[in-house]
PDB file of N, CA and C in Angstrom:
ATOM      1  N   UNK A   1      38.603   9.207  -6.850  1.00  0.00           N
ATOM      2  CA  UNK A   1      37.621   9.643  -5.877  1.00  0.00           C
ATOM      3  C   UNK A   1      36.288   9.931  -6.548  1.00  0.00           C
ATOM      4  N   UNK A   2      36.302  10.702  -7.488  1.00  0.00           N
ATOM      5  CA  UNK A   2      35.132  10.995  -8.483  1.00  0.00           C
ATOM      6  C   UNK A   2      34.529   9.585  -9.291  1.00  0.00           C
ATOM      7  N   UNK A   3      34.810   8.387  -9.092  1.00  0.00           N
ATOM      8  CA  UNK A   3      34.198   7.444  -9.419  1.00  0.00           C
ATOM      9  C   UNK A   3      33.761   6.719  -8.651  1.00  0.00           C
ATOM     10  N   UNK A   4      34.476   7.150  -7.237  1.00  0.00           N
ATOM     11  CA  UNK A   4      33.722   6.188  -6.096  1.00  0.00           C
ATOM     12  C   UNK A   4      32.917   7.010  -5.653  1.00  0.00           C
ATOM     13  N   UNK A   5      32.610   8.157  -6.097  1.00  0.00           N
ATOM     14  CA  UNK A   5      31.113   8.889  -5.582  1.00  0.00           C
ATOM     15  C   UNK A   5      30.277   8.741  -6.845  1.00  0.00           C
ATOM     16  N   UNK A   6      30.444   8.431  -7.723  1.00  0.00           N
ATOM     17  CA  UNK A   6      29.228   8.286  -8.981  1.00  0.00           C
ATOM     18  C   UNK A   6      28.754   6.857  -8.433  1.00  0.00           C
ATOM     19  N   UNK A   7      30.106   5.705  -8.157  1.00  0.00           N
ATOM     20  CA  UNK A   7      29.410   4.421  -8.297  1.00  0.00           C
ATOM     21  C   UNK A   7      28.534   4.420  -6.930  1.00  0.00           C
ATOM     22  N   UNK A   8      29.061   4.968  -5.872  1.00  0.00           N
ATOM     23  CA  UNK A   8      27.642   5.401  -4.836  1.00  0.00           C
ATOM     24  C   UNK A   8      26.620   5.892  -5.030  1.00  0.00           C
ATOM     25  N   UNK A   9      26.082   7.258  -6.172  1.00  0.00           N
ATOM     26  CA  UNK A   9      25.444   7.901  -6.463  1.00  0.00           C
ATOM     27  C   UNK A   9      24.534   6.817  -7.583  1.00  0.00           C
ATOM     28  N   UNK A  10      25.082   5.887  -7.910  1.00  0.00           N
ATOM     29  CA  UNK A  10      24.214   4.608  -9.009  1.00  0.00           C
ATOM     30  C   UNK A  10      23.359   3.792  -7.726  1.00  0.00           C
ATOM     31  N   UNK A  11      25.029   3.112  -6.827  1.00  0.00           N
ATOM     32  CA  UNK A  11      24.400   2.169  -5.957  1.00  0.00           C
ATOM     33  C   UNK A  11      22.863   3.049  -5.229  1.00  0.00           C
ATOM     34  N   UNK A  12      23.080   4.159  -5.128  1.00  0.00           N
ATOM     35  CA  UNK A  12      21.846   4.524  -4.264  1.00  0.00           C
ATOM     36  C   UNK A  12      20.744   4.736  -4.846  1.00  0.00           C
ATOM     37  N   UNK A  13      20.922   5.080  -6.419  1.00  0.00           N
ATOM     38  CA  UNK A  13      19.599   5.272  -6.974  1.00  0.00           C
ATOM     39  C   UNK A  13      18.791   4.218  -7.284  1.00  0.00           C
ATOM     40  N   UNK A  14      19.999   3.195  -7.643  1.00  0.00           N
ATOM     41  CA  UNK A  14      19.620   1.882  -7.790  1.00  0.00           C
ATOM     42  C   UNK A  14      18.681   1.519  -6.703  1.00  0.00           C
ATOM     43  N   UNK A  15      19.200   1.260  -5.227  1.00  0.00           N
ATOM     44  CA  UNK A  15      18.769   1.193  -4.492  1.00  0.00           C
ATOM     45  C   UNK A  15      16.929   1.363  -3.846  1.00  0.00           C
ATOM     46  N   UNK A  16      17.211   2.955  -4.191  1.00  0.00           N
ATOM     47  CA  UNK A  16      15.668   3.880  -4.288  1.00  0.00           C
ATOM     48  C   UNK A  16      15.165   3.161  -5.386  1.00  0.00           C
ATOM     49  N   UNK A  17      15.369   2.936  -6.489  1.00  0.00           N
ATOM     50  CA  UNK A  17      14.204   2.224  -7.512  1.00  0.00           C
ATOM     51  C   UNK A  17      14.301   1.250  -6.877  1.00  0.00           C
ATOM     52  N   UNK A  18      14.391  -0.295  -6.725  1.00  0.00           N
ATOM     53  CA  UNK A  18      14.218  -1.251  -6.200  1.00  0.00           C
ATOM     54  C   UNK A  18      13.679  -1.338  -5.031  1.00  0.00           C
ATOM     55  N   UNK A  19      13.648  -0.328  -3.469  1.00  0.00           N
ATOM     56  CA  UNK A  19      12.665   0.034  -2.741  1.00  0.00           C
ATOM     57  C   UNK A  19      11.280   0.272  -3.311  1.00  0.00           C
ATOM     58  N   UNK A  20      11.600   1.802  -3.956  1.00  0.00           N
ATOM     59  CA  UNK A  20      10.122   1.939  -4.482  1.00  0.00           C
ATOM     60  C   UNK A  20       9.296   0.765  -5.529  1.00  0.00           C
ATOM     61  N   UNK A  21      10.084   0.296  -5.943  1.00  0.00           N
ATOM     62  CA  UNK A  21       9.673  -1.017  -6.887  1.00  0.00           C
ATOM     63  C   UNK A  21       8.606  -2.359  -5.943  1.00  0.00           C
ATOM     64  N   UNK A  22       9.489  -2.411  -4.667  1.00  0.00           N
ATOM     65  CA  UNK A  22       8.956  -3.214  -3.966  1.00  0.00           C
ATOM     66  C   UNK A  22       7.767  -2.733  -3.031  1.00  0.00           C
ATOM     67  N   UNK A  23       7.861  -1.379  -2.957  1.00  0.00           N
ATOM     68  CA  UNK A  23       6.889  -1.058  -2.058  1.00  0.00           C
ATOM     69  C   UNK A  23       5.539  -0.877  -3.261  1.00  0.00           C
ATOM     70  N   UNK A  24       5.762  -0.627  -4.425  1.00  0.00           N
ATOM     71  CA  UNK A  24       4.357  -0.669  -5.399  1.00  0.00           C
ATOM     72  C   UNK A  24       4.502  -1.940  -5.368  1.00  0.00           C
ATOM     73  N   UNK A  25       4.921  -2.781  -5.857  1.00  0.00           N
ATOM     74  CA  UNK A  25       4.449  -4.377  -5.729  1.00  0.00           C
ATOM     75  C   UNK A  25       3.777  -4.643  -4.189  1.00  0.00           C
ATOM     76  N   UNK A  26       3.948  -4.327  -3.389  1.00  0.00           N
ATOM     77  CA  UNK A  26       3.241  -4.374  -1.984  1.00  0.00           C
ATOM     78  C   UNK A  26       1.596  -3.878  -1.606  1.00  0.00           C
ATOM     79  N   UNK A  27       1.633  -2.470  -1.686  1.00  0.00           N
ATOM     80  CA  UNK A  27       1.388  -1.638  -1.709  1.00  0.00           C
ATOM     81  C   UNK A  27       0.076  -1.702  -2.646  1.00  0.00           C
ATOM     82  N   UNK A  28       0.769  -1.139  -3.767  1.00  0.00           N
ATOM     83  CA  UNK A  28       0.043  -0.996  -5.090  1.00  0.00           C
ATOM     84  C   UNK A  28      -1.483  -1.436  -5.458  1.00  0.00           C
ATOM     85  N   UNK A  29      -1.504  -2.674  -5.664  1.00  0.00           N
ATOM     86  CA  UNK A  29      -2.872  -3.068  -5.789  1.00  0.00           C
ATOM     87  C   UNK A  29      -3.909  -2.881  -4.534  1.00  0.00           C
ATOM     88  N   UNK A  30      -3.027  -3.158  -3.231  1.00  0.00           N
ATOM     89  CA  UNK A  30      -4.221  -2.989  -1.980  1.00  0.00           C
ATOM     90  C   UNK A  30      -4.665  -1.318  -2.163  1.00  0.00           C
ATOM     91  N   UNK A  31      -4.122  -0.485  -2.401  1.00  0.00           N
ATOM     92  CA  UNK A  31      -4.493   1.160  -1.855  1.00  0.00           C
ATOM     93  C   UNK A  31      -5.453   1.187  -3.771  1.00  0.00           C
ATOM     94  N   UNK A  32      -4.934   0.331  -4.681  1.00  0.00           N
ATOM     95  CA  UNK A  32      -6.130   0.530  -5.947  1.00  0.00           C
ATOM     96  C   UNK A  32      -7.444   0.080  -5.741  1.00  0.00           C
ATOM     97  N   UNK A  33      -7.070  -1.098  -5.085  1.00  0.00           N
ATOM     98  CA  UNK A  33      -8.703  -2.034  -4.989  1.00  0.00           C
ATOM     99  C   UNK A  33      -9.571  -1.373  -4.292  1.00  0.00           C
ATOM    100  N   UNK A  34      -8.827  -0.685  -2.992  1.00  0.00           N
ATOM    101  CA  UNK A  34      -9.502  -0.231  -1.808  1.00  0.00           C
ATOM    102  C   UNK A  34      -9.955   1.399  -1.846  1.00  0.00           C
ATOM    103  N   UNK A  35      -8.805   2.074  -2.775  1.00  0.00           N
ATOM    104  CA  UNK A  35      -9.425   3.117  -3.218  1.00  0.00           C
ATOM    105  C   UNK A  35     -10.431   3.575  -4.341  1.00  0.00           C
ATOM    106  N   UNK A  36     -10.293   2.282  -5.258  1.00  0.00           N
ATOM    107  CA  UNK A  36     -11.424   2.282  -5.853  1.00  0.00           C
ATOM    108  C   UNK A  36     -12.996   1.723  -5.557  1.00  0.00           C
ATOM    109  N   UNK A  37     -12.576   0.889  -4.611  1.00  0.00           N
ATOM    110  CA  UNK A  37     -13.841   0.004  -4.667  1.00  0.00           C
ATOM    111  C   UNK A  37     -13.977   0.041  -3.376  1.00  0.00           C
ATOM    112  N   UNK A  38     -13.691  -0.397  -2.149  1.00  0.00           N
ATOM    113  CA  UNK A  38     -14.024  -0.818  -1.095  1.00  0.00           C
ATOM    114  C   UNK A  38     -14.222   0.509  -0.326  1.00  0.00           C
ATOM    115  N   UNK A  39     -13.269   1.612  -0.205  1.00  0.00           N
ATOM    116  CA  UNK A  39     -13.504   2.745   0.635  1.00  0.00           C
ATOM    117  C   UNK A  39     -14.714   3.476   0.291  1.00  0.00           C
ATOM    118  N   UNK A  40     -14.973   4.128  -1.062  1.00  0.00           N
ATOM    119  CA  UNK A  40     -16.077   4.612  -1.374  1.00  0.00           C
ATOM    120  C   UNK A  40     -17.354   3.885  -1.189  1.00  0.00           C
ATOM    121  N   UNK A  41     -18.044   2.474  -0.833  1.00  0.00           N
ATOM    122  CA  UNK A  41     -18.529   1.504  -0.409  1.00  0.00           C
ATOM    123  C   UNK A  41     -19.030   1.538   1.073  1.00  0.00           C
ATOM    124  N   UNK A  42     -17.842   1.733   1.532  1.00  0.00           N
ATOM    125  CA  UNK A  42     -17.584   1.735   3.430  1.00  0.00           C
ATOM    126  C   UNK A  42     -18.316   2.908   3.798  1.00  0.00           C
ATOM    127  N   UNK A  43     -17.946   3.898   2.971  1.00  0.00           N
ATOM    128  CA  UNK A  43     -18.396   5.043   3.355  1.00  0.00           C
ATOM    129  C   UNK A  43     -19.663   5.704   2.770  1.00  0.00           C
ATOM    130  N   UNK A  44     -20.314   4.828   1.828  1.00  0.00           N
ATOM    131  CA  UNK A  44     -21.558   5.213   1.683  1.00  0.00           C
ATOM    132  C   UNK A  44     -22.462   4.068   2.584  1.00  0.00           C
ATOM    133  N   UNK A  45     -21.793   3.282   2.882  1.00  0.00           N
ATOM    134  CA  UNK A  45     -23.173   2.112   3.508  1.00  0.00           C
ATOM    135  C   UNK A  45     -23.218   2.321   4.818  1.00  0.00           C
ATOM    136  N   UNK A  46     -21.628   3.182   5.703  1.00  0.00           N
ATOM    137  CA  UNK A  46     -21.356   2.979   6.731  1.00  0.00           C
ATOM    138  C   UNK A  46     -22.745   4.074   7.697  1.00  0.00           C
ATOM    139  N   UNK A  47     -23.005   5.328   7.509  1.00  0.00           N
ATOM    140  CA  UNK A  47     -23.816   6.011   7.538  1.00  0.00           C
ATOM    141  C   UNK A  47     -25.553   5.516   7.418  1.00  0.00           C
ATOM    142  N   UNK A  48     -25.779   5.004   6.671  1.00  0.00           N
ATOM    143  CA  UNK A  48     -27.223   3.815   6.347  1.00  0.00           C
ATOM    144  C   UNK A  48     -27.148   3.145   7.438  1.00  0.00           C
ATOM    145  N   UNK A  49     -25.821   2.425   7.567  1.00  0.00           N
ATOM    146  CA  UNK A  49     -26.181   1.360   8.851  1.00  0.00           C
ATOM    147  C   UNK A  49     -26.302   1.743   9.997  1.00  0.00           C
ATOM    148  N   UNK A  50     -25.672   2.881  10.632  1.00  0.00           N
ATOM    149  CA  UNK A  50     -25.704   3.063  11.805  1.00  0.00           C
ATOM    150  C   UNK A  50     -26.289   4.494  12.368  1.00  0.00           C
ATOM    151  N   UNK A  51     -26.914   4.825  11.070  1.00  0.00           N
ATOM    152  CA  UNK A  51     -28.272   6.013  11.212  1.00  0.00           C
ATOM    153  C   UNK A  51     -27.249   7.521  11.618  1.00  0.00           C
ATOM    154  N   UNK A  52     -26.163   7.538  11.653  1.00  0.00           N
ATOM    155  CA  UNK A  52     -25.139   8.677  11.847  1.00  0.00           C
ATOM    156  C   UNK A  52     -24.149   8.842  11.029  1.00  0.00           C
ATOM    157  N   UNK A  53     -23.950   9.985  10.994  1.00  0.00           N
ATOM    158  CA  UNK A  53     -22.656  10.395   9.866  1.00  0.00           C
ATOM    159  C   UNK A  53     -21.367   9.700  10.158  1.00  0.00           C
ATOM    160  N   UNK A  54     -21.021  10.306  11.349  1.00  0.00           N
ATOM    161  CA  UNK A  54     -19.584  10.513  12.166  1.00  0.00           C
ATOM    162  C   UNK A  54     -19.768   8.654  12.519  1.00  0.00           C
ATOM    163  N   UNK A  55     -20.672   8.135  13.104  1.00  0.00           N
ATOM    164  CA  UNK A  55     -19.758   6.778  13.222  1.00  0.00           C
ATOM    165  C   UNK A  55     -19.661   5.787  12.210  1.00  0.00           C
ATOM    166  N   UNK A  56     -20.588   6.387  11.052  1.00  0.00           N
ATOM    167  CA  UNK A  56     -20.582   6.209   9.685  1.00  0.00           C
ATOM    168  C   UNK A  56     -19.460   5.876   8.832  1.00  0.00           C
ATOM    169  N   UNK A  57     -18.641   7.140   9.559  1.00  0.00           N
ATOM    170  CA  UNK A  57     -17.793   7.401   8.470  1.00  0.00           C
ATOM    171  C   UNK A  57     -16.196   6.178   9.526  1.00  0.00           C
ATOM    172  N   UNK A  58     -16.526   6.592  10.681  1.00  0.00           N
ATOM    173  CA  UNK A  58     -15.681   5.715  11.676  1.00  0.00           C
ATOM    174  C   UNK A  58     -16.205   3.810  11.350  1.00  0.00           C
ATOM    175  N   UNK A  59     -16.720   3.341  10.494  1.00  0.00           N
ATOM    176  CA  UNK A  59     -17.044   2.643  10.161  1.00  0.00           C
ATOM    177  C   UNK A  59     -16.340   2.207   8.877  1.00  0.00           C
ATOM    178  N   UNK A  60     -16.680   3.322   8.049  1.00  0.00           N
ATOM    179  CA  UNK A  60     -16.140   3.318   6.572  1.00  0.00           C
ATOM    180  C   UNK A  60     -14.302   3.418   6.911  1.00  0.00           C
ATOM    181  N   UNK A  61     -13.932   4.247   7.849  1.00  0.00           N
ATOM    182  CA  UNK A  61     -12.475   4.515   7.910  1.00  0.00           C
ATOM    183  C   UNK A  61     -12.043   3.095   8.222  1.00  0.00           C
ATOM    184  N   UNK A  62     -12.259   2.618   9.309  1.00  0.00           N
ATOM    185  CA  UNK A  62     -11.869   1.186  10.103  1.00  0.00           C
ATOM    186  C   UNK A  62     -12.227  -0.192   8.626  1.00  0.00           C
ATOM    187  N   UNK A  63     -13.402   0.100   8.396  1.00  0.00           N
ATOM    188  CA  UNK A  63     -13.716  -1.223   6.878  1.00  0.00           C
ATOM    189  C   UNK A  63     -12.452  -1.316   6.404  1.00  0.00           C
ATOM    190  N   UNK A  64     -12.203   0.440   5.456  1.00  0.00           N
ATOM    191  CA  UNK A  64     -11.369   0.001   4.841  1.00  0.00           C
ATOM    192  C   UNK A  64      -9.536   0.008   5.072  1.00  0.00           C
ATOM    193  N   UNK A  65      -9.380   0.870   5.868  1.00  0.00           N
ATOM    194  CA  UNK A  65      -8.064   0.079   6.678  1.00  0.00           C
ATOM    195  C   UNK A  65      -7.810  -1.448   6.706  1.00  0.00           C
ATOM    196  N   UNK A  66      -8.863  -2.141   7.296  1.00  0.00           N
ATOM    197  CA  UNK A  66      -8.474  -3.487   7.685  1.00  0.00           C
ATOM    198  C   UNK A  66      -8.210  -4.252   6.077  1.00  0.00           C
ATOM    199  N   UNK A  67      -9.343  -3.349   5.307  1.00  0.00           N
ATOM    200  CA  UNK A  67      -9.061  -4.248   3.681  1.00  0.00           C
ATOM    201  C   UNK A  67      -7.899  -4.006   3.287  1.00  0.00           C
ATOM    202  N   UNK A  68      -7.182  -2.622   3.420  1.00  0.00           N
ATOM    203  CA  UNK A  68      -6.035  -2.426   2.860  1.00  0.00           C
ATOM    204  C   UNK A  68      -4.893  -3.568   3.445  1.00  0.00           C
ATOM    205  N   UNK A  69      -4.812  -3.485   4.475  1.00  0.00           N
ATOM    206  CA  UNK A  69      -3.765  -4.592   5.470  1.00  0.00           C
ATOM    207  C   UNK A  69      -3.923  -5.782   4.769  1.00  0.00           C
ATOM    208  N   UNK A  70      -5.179  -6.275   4.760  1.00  0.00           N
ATOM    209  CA  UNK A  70      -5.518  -7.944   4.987  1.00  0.00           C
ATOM    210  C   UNK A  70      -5.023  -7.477   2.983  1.00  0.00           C
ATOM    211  N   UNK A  71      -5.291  -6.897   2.303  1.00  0.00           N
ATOM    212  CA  UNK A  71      -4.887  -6.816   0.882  1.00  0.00           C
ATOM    213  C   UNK A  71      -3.681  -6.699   0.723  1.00  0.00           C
ATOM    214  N   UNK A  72      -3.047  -5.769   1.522  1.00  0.00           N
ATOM    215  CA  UNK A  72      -1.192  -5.915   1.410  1.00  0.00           C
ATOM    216  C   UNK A  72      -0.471  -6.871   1.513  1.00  0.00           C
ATOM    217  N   UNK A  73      -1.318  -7.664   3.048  1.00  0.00           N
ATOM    218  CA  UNK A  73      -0.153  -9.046   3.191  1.00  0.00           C
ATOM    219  C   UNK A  73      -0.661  -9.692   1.963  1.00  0.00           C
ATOM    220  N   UNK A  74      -1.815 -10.193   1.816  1.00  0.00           N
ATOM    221  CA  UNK A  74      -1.836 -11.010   0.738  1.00  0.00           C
ATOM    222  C   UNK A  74      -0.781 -10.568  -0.665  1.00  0.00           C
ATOM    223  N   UNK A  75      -0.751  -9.500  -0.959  1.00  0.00           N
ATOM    224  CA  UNK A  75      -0.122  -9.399  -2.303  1.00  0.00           C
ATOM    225  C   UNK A  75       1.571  -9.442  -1.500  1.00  0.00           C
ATOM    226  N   UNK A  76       1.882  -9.170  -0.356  1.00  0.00           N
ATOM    227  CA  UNK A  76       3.113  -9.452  -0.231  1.00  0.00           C
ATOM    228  C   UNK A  76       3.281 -11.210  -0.354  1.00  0.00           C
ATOM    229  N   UNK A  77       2.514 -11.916   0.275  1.00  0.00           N
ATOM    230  CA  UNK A  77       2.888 -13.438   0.846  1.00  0.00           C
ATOM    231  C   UNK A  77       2.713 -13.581  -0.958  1.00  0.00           C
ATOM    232  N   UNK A  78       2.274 -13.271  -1.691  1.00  0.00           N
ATOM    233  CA  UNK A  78       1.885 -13.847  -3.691  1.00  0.00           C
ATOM    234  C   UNK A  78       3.235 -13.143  -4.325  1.00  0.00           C
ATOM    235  N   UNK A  79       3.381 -12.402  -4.076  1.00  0.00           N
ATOM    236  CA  UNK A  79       4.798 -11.916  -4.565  1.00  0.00           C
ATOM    237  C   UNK A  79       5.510 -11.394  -3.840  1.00  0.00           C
ATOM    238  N   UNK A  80       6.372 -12.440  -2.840  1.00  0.00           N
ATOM    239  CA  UNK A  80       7.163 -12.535  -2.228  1.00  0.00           C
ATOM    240  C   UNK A  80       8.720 -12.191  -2.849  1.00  0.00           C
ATOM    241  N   UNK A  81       8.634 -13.099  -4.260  1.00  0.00           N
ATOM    242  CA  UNK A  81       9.915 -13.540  -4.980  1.00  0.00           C
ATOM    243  C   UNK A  81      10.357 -12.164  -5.341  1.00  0.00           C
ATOM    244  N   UNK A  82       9.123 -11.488  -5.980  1.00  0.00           N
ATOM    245  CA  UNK A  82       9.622  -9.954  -6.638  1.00  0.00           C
ATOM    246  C   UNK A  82      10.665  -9.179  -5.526  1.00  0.00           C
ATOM    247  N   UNK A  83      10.585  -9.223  -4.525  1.00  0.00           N
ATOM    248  CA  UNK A  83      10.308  -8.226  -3.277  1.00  0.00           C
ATOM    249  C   UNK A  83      12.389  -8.115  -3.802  1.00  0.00           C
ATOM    250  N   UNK A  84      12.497  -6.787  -2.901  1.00  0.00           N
ATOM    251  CA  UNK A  84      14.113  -6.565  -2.367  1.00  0.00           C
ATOM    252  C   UNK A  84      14.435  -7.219  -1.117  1.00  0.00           C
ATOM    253  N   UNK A  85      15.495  -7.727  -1.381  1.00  0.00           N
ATOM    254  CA  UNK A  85      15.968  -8.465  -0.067  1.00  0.00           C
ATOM    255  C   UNK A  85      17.455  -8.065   0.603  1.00  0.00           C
ATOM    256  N   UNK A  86      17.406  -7.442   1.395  1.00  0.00           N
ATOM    257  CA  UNK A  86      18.841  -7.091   1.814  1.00  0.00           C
ATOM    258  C   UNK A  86      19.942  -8.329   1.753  1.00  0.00           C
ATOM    259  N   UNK A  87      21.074  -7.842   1.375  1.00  0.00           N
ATOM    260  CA  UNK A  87      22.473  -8.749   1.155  1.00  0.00           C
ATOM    261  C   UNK A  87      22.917  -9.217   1.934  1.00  0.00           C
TER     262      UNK A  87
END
């Protein structure tokens, strides 16, 4: 009994790393690019352009959302192969 709860207690950790594995391969680079570069960007130009803070910043929020998305699928559809795939 005590080995069929360790080899569960592997299968699941296992499990959790290979999730989290796949969700930074996903993930990962879109929330770097976008938190480095594109959000801080959005949100200083967004304000300039539209002469207000608040839709400024509703500008900068929406920019970079859509970059993060349109950046996720892409790094999902490029490394597809890495990904976890249920059995």
């Amino acid at each position: 009994m005590a080995g069929a709860a360790i080899a569960y207690l592997a299968t699941g950790s296992l499990g959790a790393a290979a999730i989290t594995a796949s969700v930074a391969v996903t993930f990962g680079p879109a929330k770097l690019i976008v938190g480095v570069a594109v959000r801080p960007i959005a949100f200083y130009v967004g304000p300039s352009i539209f002469d207000n803070t608040v839709a400024g910043w509703i500008f900068g929020k929406l920019v970079s959302d859509v970059a993060c998305y349109v950046l996720a699928i892409f790094s999902y559809e490029r490394f597809k192969g890495l990904l976890v795939r249920a059995s």
